[in-house]
Protein backbone atom coordinates (compact mmCIF):
# COMPACT_ATOMS: atom_id res chain seq x y z
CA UNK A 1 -267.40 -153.65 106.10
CA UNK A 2 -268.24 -156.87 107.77
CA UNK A 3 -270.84 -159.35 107.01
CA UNK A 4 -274.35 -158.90 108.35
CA UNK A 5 -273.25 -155.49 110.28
CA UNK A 6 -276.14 -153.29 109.39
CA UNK A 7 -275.03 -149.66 108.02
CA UNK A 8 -276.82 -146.47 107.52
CA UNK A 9 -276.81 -143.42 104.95
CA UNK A 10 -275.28 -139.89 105.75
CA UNK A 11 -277.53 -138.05 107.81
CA UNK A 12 -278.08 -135.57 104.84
CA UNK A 13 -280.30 -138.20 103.31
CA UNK A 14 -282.87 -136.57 105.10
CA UNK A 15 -282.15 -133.44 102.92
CA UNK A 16 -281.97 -135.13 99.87
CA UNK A 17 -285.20 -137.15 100.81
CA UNK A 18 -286.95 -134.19 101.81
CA UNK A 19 -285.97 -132.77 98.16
CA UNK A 20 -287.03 -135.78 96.18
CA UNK A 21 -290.18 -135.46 97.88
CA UNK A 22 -291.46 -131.99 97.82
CA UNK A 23 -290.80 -132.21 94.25
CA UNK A 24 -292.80 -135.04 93.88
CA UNK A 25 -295.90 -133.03 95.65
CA UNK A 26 -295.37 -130.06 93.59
CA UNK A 27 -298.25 -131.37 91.07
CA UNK A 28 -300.74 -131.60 94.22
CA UNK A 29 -299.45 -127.84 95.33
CA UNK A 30 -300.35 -127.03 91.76
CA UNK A 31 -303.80 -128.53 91.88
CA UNK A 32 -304.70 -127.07 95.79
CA UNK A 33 -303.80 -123.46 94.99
CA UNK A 34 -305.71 -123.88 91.67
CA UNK A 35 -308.83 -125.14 93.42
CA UNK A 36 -308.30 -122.03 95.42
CA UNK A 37 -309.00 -119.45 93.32
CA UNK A 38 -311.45 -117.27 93.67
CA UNK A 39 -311.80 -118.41 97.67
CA UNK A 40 -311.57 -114.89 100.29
CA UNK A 41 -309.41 -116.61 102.53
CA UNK A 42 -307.13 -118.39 99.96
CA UNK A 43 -303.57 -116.71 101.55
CA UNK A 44 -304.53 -118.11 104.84
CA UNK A 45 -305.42 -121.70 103.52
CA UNK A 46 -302.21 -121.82 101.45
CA UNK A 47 -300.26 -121.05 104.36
CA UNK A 48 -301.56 -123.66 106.43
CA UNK A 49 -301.90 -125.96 103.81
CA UNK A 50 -297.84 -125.62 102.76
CA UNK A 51 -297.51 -125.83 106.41
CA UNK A 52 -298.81 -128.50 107.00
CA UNK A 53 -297.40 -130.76 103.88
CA UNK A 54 -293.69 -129.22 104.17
CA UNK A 55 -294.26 -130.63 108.21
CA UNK A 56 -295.11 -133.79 106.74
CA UNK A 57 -292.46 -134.11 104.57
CA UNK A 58 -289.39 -133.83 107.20
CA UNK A 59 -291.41 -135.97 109.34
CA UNK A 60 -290.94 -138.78 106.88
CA UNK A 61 -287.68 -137.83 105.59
CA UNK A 62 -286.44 -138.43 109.44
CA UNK A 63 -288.44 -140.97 109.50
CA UNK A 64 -286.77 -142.25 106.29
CA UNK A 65 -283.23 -142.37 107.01
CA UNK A 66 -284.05 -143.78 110.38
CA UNK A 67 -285.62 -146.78 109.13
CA UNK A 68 -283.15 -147.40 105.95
CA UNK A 69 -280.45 -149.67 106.51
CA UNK A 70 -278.01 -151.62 104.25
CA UNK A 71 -276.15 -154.82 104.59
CA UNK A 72 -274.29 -157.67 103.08
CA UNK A 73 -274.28 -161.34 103.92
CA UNK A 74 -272.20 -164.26 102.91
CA UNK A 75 -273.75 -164.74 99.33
CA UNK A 76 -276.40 -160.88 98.97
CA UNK A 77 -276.45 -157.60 99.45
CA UNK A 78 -279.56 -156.59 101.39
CA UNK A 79 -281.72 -153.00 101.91
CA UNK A 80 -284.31 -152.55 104.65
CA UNK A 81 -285.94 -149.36 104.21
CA UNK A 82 -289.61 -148.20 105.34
CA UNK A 83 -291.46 -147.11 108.51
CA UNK A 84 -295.39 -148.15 108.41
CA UNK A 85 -294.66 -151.04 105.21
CA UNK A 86 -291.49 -152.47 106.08
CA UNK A 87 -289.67 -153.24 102.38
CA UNK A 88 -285.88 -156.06 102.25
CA UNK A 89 -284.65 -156.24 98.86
CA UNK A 90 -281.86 -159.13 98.57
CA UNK A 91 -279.78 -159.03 95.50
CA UNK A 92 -277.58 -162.23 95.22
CA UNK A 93 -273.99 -161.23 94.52
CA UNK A 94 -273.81 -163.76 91.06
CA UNK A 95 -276.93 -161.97 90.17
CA UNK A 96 -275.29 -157.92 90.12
CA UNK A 97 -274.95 -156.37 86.61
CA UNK A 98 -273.43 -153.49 87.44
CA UNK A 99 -272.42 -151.02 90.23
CA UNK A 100 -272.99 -147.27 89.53
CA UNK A 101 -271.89 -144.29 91.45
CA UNK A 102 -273.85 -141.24 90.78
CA UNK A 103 -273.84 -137.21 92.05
CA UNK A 104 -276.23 -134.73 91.10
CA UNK A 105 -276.23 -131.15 91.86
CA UNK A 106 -277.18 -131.39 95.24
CA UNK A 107 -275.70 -134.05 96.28
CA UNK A 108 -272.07 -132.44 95.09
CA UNK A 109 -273.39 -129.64 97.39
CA UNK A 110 -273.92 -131.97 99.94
CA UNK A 111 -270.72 -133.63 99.39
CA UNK A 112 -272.15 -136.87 99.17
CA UNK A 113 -272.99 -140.11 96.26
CA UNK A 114 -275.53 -141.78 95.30
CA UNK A 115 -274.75 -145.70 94.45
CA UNK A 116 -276.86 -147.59 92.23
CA UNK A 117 -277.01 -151.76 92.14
CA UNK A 118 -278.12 -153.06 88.46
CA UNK A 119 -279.19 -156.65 88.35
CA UNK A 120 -282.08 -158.54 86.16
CA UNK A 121 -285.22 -157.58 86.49
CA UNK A 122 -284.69 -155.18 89.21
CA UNK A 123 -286.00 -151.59 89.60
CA UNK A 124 -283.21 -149.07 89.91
CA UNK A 125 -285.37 -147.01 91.71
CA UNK A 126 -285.35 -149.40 94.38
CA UNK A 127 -281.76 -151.24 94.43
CA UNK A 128 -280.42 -147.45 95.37
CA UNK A 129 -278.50 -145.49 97.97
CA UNK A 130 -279.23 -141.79 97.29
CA UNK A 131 -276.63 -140.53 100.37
CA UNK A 132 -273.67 -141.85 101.11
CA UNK A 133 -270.22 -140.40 101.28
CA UNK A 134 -268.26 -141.26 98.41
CA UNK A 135 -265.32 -143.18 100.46
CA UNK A 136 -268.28 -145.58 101.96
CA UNK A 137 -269.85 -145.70 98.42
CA UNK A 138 -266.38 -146.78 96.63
CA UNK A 139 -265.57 -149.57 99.28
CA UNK A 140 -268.90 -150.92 98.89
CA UNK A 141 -268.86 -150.83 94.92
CA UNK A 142 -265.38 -152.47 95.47
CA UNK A 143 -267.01 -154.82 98.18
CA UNK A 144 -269.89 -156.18 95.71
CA UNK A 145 -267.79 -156.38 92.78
CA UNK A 146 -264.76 -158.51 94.35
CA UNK A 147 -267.62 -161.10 95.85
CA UNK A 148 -269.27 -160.89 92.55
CA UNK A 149 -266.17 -162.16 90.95
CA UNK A 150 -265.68 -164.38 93.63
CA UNK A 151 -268.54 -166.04 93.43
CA UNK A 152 -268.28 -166.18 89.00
CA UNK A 153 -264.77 -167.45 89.30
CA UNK A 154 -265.17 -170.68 91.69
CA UNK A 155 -269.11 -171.36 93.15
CA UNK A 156 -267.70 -173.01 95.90
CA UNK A 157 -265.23 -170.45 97.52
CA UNK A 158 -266.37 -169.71 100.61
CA UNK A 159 -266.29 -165.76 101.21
CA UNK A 160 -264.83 -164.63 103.90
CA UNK A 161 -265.75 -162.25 107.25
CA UNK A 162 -263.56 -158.99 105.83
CA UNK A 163 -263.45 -158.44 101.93
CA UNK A 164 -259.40 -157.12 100.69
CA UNK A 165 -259.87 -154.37 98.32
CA UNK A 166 -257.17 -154.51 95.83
CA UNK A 167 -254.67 -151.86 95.88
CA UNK A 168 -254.88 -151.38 92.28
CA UNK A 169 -258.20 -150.43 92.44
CA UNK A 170 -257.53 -147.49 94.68
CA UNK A 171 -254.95 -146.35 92.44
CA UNK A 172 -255.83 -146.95 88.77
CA UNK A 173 -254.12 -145.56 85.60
CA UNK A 174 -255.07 -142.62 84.34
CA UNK A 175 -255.84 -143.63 80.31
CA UNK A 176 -257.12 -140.30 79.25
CA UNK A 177 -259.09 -137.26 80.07
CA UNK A 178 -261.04 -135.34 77.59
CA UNK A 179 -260.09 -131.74 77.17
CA UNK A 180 -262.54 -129.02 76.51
CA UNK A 181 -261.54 -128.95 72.94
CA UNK A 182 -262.02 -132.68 72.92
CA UNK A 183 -265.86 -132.26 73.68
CA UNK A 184 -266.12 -129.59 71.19
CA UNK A 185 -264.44 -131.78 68.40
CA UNK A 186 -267.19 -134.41 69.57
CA UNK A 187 -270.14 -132.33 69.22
CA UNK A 188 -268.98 -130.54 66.07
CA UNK A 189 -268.80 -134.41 64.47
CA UNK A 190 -271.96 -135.43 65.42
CA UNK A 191 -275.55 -135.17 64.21
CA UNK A 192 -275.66 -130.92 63.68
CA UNK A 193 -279.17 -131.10 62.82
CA UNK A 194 -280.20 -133.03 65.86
CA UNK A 195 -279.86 -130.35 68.67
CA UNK A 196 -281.75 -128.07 66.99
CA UNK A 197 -284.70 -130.75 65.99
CA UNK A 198 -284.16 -131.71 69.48
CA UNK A 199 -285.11 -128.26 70.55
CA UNK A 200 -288.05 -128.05 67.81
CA UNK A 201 -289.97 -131.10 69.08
CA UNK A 202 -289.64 -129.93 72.74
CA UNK A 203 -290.95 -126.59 71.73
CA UNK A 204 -293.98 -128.25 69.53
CA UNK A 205 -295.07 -130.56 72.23
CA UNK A 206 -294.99 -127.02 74.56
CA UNK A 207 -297.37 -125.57 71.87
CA UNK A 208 -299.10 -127.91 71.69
CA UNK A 209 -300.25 -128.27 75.86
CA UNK A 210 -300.63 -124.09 75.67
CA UNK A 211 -302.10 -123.50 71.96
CA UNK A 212 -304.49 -121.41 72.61
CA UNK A 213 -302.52 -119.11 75.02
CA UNK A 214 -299.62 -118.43 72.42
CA UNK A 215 -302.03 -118.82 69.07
CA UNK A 216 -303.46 -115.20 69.95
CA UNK A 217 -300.02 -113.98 70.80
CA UNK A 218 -298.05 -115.19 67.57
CA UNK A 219 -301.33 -114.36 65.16
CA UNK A 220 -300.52 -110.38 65.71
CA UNK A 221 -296.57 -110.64 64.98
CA UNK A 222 -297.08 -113.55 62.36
CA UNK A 223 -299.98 -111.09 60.48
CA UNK A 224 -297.71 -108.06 60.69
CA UNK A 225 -293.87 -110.02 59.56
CA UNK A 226 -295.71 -112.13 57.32
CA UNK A 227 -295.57 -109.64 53.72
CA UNK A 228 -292.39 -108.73 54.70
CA UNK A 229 -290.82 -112.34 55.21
CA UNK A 230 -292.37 -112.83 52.07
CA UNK A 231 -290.79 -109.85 50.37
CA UNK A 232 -287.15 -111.00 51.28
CA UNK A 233 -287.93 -114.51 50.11
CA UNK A 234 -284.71 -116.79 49.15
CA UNK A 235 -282.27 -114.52 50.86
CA UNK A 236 -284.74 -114.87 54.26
CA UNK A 237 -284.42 -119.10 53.93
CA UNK A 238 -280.59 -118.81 53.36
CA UNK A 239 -280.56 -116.94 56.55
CA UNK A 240 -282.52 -119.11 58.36
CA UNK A 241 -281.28 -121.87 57.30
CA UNK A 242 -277.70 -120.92 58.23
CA UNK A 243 -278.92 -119.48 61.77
CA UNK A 244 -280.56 -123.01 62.57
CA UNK A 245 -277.47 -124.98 61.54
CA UNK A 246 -275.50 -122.60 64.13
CA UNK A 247 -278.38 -122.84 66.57
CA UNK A 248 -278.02 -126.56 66.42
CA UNK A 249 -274.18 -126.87 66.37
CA UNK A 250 -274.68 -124.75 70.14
CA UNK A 251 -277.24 -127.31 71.42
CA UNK A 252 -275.04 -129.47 70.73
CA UNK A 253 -271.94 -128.69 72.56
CA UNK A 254 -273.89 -127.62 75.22
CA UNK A 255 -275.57 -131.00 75.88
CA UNK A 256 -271.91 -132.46 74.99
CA UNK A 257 -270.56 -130.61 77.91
CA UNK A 258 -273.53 -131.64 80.23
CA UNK A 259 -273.16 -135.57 79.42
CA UNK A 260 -269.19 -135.26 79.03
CA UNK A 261 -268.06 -132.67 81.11
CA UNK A 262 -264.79 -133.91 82.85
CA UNK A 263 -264.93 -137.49 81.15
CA UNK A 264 -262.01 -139.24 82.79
CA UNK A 265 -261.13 -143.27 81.95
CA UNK A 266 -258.97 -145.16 84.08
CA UNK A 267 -257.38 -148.91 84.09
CA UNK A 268 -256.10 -151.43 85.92
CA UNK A 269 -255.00 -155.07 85.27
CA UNK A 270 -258.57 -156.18 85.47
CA UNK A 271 -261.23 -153.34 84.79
CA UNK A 272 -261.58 -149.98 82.96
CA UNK A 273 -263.50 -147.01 85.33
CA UNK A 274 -265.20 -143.71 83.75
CA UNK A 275 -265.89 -140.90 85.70
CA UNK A 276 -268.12 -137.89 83.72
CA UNK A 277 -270.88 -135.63 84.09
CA UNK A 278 -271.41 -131.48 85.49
CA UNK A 279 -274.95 -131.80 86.66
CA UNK A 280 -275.02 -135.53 87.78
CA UNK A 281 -271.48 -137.07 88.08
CA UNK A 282 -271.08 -140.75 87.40
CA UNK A 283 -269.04 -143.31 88.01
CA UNK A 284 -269.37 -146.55 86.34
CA UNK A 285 -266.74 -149.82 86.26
CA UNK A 286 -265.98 -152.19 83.35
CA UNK A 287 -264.89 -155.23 83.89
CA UNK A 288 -262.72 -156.59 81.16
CA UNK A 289 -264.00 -160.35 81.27
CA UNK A 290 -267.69 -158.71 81.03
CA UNK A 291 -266.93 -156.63 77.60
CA UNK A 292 -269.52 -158.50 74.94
CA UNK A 293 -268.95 -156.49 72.32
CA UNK A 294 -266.45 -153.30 70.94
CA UNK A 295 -267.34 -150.65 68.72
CA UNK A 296 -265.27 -147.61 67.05
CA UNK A 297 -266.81 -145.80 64.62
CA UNK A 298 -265.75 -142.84 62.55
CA UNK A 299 -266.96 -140.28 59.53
CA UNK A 300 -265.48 -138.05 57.52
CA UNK A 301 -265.51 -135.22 59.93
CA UNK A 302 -264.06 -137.33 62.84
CA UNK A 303 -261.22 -139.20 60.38
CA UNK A 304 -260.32 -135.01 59.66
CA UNK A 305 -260.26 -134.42 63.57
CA UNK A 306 -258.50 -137.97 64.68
CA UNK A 307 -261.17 -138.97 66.91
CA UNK A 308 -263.42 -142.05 67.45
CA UNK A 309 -266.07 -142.88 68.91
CA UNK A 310 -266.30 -146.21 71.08
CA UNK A 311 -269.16 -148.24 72.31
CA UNK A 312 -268.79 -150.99 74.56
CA UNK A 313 -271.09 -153.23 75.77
CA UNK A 314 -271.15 -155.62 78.91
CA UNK A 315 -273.11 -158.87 79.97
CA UNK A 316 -276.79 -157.86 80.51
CA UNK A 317 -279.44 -159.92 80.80
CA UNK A 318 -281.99 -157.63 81.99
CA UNK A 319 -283.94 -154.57 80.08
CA UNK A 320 -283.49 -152.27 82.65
CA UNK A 321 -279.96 -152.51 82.95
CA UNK A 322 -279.51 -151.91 79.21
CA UNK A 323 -278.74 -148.59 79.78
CA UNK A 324 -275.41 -149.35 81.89
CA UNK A 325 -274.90 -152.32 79.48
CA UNK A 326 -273.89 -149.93 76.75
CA UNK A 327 -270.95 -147.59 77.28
CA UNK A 328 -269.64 -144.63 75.33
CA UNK A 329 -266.51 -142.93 74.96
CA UNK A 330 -266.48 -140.45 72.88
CA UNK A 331 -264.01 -138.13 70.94
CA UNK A 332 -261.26 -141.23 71.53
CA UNK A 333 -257.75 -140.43 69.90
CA UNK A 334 -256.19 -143.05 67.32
CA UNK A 335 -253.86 -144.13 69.80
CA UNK A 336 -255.87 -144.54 72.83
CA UNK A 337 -258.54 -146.46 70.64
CA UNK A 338 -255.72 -148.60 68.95
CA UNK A 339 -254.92 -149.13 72.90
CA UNK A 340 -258.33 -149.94 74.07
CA UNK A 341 -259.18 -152.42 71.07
CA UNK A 342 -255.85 -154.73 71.78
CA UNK A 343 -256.43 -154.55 75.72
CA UNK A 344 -259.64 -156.09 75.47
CA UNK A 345 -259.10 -158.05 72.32
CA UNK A 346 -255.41 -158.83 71.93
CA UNK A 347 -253.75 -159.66 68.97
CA UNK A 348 -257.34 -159.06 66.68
CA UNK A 349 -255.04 -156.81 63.86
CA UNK A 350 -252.64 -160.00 63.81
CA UNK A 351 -255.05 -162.32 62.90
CA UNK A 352 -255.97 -163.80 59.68
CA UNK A 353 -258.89 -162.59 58.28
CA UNK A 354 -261.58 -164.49 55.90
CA UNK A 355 -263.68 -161.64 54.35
CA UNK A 356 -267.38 -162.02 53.28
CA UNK A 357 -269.16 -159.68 51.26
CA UNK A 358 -272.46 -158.51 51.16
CA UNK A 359 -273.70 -159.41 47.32
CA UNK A 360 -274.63 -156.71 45.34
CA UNK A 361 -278.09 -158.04 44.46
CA UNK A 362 -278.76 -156.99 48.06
CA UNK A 363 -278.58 -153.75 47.13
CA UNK A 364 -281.25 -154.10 44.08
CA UNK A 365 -284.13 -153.80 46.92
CA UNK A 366 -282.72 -150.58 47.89
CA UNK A 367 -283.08 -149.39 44.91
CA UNK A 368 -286.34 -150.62 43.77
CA UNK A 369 -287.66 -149.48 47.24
CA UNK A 370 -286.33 -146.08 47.79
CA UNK A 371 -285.64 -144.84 43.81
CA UNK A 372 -288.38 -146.45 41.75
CA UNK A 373 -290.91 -146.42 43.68
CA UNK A 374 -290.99 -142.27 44.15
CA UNK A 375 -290.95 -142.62 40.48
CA UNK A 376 -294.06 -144.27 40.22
CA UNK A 377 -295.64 -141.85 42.90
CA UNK A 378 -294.77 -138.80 40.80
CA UNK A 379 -297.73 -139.94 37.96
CA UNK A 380 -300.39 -139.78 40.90
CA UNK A 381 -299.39 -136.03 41.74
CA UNK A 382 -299.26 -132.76 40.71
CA UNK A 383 -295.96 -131.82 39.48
CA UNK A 384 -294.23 -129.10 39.55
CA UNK A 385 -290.12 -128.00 38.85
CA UNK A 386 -290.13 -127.79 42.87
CA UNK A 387 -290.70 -131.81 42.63
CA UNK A 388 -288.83 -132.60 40.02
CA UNK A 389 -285.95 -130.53 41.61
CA UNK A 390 -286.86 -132.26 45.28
CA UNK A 391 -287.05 -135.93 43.22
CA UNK A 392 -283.67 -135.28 41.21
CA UNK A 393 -281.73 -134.63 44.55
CA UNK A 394 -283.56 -137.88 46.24
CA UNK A 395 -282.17 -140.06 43.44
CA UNK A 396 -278.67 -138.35 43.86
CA UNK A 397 -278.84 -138.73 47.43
CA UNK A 398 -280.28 -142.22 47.80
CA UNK A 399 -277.41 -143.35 44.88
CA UNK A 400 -274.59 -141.79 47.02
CA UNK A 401 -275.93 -143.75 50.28
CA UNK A 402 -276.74 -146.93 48.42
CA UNK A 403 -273.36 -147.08 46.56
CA UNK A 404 -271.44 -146.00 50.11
CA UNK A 405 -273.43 -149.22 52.24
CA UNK A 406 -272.51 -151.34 49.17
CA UNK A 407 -268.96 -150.66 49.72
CA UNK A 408 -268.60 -150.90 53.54
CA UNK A 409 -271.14 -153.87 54.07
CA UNK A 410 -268.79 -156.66 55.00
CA UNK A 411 -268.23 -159.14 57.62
CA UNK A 412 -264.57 -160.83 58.44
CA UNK A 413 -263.97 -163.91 60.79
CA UNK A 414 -261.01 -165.21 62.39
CA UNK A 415 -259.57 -167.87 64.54
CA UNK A 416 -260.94 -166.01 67.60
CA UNK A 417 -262.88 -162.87 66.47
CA UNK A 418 -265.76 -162.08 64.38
CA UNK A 419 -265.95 -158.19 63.04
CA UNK A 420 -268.47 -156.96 61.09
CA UNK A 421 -268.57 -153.32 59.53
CA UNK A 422 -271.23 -150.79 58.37
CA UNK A 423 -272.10 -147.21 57.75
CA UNK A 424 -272.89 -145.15 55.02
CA UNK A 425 -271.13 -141.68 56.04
CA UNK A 426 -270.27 -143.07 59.23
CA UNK A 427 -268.19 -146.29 59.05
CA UNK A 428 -268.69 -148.74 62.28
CA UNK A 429 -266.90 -151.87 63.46
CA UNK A 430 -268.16 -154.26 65.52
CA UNK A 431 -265.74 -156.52 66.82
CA UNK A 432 -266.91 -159.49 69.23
CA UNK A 433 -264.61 -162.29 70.71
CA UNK A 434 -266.28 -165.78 69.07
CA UNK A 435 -265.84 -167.23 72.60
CA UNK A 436 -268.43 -165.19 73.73
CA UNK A 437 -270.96 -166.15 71.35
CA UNK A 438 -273.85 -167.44 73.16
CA UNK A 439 -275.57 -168.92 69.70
CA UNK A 440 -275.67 -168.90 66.14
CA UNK A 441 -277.87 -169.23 63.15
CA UNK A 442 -278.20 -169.31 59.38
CA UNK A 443 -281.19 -167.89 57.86
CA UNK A 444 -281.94 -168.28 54.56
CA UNK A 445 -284.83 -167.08 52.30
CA UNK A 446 -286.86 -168.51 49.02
CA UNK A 447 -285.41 -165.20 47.54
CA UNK A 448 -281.85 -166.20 49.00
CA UNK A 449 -281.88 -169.59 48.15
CA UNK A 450 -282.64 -168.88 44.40
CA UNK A 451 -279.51 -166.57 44.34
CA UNK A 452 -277.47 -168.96 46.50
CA UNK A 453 -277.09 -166.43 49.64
CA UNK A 454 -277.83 -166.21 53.26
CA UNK A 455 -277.56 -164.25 56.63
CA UNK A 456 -276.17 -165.18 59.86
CA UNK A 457 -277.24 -164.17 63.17
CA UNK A 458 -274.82 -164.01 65.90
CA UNK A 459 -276.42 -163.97 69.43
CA UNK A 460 -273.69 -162.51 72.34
CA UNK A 461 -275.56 -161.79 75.83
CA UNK A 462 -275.89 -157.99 75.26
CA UNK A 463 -276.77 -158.26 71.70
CA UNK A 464 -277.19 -159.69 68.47
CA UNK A 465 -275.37 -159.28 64.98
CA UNK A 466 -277.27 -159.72 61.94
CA UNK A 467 -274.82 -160.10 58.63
CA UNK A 468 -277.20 -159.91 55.46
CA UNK A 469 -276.82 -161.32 52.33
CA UNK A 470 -273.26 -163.29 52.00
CA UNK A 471 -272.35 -166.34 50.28
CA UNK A 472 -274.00 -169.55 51.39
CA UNK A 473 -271.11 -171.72 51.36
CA UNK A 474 -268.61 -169.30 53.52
CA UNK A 475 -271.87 -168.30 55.91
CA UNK A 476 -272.45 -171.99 56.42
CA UNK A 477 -268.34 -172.58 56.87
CA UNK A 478 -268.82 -169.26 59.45
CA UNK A 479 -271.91 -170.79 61.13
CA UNK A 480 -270.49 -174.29 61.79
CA UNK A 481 -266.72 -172.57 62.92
CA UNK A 482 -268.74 -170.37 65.62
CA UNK A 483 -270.88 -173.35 66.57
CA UNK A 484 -267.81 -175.02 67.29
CA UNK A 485 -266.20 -172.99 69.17
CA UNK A 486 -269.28 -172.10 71.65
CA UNK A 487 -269.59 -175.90 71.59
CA UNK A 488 -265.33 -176.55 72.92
CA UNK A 489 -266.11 -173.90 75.53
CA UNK A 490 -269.12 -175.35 77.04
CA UNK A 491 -267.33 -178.69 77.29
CA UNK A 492 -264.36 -177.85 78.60
């Protein structure tokens, strides 16, 4: 691709921009046929009316891909797209986030990509090709992200007329592919309850807009099953209790197959690549020297299955680009994850760890919050042995989840890495390269001071770490260490 030579999309961008739009209008076709009703000559008008708008929209959709162009330039990328209000974005190479390649369901039927540009403050919407074939999409992403580097490693270099794509990047290393069974084990260690709550609140807010439609409906099976529901009684709640949990256990493999389906990673000396999706296939790059922060976490029905889950996260300095910021790969073997964890952050298992603990006393205002004060709430109602029963497994619960966060709450710091774990069933890592710290600070409270604790916040550019309640004197020995170090790097 050469430098200022304008290109153009695949001529099906027509189709897809002839899509995008008549679904766009279908809220106006709603409204015009509904205004309609009751008119003698309403087939006729809807004819010409549909006629008239589907016209319309191929006129522009030609009209679109004529007029959209895409370039790049010695130090941007550029679009020109738009027939009566002309639109050029220009997206500085130093200033792309990230490079996405996307394919939804008609697009794979079209055989083509679409290829999205993230940078601060921008609006995806805009900063996107919606047709392109995937070869031209890859060299491009390839294209933007070598002159990104380019530009990040030396501010001087001056680019030159014809980009080399490295031959690595055509032919990465496959790392691993998840298997069917893989997304299966993934969905069955999740959340259970949250595809079928999922489901629940969709179908609420749909009763909700069409209440009085279904009310009348529901009132005649509802008056008629009632007595007999009632009749069956505990033996009815078992059942439905066990029919949700399998209701939500299918939701969620089926959305684990929709987000996961095919979930391929790759590597090369420089980057990791992901490839996923059935319905809208993406493909998203991670470069190693952007990788902020790691996370693998794990519960009890993951440890049983040998899987992790792994988020990463990249440099992001915008909101809308926090979605691409974050990455996750999920169902991860032990090996792969022991793999990933010492490719991006070598050596962090040979390392030296200091360990600071969370005091206990931190855990006092869980207790007073969440186990006392229901106490106190039980002399202002009526009670009954259904409370006391739902109270007694509250204070059983909350005990279980207060004693589990006491145990994993702990931070440990190293020459060069900070990790801090968490969880209660789950149990998270967080592992982050001090280098990378952007800024630190030690917060301490009246309450603190008195018991001679503090917290640290640790500011990276995707995120920031909060560790609660440790000693003063080894969060003051970790805050001036990490000030340090961010201090050496910006000097050097």
């Amino acid at each position: 691709m050469k430098i200022n030579s304008k290109s153009k999309l695949s001529a099906t961008a027509t189709v897809v921009e002839f899509i995008r739009s008549l679904y766009k209008s279908i809220k106006i076709i709603i409204v015009f046929a509904a205004s309609l009703i009751g008119s003698e000559h309403i087939d006729n008008i809807l004819y010409i009316g549909l006629s008239v708008l589907i016209a319309l929209l191929i006129a522009h959709s030609i009209l679109y891909y004529l007029n959209f162009f895409y370039y790049i330039t010695n130090n941007e990328f550029v679009i020109e797209k738009g027939y009566f209000n002309k639109t050029k974005i220009s997206v500085p190479f130093d200033k792309i986030q990230s490079v996405t390649i996307k394919q939804n369901v008609i697009q794979q039927v079209l055989n083509i990509v679409e290829l999205e540009i993230d940078s601060p403050g921008s609006n995806k919407k805009e900063i996107s090709l919606k047709a392109m074939k995937r070869k031209d999409a890859e060299q491009l992403k390839s294209i933007l992200m070598e002159k990104k580097d380019t530009l990040v490693d030396n501010d001087d270099i001056e680019i030159k007329e014809e980009v080399k794509i490295d031959s690595n990047d055509n032919n990465p290393e496959l790392l691993f592919k998840l298997t069917p069974i893989d997304i299966i084990k993934y969905a069955l260690s999740e959340n259970i309850l949250r595809g079928g709550l999922l489901v629940i609140s969709i179908a609420y807010g749909f009763y909700n807009t069409y209440a009085e439609y279904i009310r009348s409906y529901l009132d005649n099976i509802l008056n008629t099953t009632y007595e007999k529901i009632a009749n069956i009684g505990l033996f009815f709640g078992i059942i439905l209790f066990i029919a949700f949990i399998l209701f939500s256990i299918t939701i969620n493999i089926i959305i684990a197959f929709i987000s996961n389906y095919d979930f391929t990673l790759y590597k090369n000396e420089k980057k990791f690549q992901l490839e996923k999706g059935i319905f809208t296939r993406t493909s998203q790059i991670i470069p190693k020297h952007k990788i902020q922060t790691y996370k693998w976490t794990t519960n009890p029905i993951k440890r049983l299955l040998g899987i992790y889950n792994i988020n990463i996260t990249q440099t992001n300095a915008s909101k809308e680009s926090k979605k691409n910021g974050s990455i996750l790969i999920p169902a991860c073997k032990d090996k792969i994850e022991y793999f990933l964890r010492n490719e991006i952050f070598p050596n962090n298992e040979k390392e030296r760890y200091i360990v600071a603990k969370t005091y206990k006393r931190f855990f006092i205002r869980h207790i007073i919050f969440f186990m006392l004060l229901p106490l106190i709430g039980l002399f202002f109602i009526n009670i009954n042995r259904y409370i006391i029963l739902a109270y007694i497994l509250w204070e059983i619960l909350t005990a279980i989840s207060i004693y589990l966060k006491e145990r994993k709450l702990l931070a440990r710091i190293s020459e060069n890495y900070l990790i801090k774990q968490s969880g209660i069933l789950a149990t998270s890592n967080t592992i982050v390269d001090i280098n990378k710290i952007q800024g630190v600070k030690i917060v301490q409270t009246i309450f603190q001071k008195r018991r001679n604790a503090a917290n640290i916040i640790v500011y990276t550019a995707s995120e920031k770490i909060v560790i609660r309640y440790i000693n003063f004197y080894k969060a003051k020995d970790m805050y001036t260490y990490i000030l340090y170090k961010t201090e050496t790097k910006k000097s050097l």
